[in-house]
N, C-alpha and C. Protein backbone atom coordinates (compact mmCIF):
# COMPACT_ATOMS: atom_id res chain seq x y z
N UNK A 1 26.87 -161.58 -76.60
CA UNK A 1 26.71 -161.15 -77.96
C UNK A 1 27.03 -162.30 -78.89
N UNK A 2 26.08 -162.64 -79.41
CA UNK A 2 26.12 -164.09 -80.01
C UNK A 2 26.27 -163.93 -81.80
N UNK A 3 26.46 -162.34 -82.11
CA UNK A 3 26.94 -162.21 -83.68
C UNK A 3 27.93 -163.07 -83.69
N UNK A 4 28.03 -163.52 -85.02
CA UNK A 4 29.02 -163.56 -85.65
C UNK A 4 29.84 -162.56 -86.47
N UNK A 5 29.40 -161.41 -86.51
CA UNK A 5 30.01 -160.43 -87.56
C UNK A 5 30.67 -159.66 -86.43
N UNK A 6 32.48 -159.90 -86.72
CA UNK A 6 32.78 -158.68 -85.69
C UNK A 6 32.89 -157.65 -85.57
N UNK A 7 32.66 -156.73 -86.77
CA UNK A 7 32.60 -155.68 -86.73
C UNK A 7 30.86 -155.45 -85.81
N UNK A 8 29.76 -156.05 -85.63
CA UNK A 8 28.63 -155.45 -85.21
C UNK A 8 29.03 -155.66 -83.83
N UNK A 9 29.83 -156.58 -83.52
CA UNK A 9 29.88 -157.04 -82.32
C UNK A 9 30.97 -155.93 -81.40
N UNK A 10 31.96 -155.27 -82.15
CA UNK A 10 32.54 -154.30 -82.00
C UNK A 10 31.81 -153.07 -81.74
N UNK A 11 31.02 -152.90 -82.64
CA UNK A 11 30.14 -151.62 -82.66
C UNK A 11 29.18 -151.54 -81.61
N UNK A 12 28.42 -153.10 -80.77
CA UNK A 12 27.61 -153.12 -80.04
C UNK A 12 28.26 -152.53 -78.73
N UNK A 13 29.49 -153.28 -78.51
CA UNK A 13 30.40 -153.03 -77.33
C UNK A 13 31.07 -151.30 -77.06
N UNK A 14 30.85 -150.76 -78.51
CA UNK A 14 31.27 -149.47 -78.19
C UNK A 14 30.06 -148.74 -78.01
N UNK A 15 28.65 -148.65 -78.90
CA UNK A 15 27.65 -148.38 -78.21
C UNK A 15 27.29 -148.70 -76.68
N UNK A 16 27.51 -149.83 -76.11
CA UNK A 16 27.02 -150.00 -74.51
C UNK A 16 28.33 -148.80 -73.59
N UNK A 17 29.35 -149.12 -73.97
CA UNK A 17 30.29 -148.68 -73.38
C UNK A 17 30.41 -147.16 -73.25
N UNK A 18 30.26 -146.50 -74.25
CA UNK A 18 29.78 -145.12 -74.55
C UNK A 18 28.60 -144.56 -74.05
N UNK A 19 27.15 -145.57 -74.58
CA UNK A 19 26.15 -144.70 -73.97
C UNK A 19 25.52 -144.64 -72.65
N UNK A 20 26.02 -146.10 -72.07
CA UNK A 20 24.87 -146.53 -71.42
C UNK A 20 25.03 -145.47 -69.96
N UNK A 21 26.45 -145.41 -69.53
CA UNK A 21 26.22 -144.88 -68.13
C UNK A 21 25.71 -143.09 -68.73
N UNK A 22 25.82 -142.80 -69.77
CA UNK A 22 25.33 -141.44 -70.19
C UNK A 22 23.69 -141.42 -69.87
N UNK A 23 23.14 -142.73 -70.49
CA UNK A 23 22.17 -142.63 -70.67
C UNK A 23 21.47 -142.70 -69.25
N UNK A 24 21.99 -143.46 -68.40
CA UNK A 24 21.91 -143.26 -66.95
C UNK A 24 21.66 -141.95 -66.01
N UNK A 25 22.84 -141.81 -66.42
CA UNK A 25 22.64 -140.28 -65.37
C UNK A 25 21.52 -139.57 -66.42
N UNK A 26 21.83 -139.17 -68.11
CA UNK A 26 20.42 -138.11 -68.10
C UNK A 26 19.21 -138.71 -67.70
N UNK A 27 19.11 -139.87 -67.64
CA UNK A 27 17.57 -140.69 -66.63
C UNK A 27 17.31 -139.99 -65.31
N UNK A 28 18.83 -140.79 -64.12
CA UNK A 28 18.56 -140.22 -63.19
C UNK A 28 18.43 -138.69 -63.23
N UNK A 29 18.83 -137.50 -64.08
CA UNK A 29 18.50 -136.46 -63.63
C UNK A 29 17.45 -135.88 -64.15
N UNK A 30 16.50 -136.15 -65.26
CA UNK A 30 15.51 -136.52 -65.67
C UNK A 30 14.77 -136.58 -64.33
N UNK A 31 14.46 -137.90 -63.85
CA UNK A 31 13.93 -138.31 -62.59
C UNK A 31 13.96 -137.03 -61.72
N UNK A 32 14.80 -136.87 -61.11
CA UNK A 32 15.01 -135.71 -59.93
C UNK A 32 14.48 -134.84 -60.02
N UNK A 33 14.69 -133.89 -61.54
CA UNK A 33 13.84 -132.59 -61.99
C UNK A 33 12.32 -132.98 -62.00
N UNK A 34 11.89 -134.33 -62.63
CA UNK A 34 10.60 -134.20 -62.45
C UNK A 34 9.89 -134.22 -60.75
N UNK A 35 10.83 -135.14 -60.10
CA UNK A 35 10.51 -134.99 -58.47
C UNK A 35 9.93 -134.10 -57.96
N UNK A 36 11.14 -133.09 -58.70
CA UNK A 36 11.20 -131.60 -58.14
C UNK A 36 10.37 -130.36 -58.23
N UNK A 37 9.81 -131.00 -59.58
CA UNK A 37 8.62 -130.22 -60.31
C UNK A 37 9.35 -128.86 -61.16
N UNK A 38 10.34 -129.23 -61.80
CA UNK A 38 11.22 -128.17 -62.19
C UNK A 38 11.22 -128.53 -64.11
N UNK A 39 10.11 -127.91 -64.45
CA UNK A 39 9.68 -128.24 -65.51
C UNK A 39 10.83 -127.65 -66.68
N UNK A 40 11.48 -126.52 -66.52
CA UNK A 40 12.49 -126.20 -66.97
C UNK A 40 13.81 -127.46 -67.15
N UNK A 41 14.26 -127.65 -66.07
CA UNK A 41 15.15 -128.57 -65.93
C UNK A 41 14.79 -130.10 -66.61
N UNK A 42 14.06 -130.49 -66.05
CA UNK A 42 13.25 -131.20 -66.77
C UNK A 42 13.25 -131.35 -68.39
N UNK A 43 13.07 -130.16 -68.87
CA UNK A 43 12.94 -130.27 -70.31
C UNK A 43 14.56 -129.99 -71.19
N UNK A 44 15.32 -129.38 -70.18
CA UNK A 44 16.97 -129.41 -71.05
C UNK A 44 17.37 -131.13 -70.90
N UNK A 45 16.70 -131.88 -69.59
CA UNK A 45 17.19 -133.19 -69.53
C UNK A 45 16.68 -134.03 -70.61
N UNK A 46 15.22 -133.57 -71.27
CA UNK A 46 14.97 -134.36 -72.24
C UNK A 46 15.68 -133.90 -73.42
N UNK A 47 15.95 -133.05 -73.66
CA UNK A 47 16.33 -132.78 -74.83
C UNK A 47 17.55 -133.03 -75.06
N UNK A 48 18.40 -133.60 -73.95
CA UNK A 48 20.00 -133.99 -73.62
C UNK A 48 19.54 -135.43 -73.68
N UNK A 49 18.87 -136.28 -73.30
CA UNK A 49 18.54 -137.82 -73.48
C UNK A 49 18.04 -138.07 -75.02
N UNK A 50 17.24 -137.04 -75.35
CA UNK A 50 17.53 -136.85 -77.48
C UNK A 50 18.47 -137.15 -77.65
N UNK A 51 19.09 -136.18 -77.63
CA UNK A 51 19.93 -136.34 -78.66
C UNK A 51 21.11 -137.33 -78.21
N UNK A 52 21.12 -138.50 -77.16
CA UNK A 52 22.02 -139.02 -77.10
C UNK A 52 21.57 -140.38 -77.39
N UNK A 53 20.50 -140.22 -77.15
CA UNK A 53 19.55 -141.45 -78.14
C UNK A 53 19.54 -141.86 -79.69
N UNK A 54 19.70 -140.50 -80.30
CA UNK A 54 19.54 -140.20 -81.73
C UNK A 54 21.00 -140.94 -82.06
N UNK A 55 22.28 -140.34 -81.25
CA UNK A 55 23.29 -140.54 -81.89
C UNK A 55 23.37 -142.27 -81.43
N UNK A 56 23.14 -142.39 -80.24
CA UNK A 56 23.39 -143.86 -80.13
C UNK A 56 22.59 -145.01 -80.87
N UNK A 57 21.19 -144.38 -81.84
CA UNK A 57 20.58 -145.38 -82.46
C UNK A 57 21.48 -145.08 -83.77
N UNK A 58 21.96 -144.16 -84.25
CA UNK A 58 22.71 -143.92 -84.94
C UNK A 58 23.80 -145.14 -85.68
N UNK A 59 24.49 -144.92 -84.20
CA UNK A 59 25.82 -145.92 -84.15
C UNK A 59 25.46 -147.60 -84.27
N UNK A 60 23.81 -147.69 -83.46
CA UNK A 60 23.81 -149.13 -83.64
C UNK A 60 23.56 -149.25 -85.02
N UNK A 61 22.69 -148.54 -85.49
CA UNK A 61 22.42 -149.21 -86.93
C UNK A 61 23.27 -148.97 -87.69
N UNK A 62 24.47 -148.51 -87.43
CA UNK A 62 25.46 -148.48 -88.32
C UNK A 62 26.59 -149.79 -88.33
N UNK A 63 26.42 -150.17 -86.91
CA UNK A 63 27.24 -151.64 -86.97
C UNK A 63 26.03 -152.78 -86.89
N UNK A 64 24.57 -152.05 -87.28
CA UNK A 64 23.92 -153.76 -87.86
C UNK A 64 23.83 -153.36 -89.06
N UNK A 65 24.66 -152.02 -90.10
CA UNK A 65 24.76 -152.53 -91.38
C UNK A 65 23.48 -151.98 -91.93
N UNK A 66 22.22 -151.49 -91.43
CA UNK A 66 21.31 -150.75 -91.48
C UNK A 66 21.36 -149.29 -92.51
């Protein structure tokens, strides 16, 4: 992270740290349901990778000041 501003650089590190393994597993289970053909499941996983997307673009553009 090559900012200079530490607060973005703060904010980046709590965004990765927070979302990323979240964003992981709703992938991997995403993945599985579609495997599975479990169109139901499937669709609570997207709508759980929303909204964790929403909040995490959220947070970045809040520590780039956006």
């Amino acid at each position: 992270m090559s900012d200079k501003n530490p607060d973005a650089v703060r904010i980046k590190r709590v965004f990765l740290s927070e979302h990323a393994a979240l964003l992981e597993n709703l992938s991997a289970s995403l993945r599985l349901a579609c495997e599975r053909g479990s169109d139901e499941a499937a669709g609570v996983h997207l709508k759980q990778l929303r909204e964790v997307l929403v909040e995490a673009i959220a947070l970045y553009k809040q520590g780039a000041g956006q």
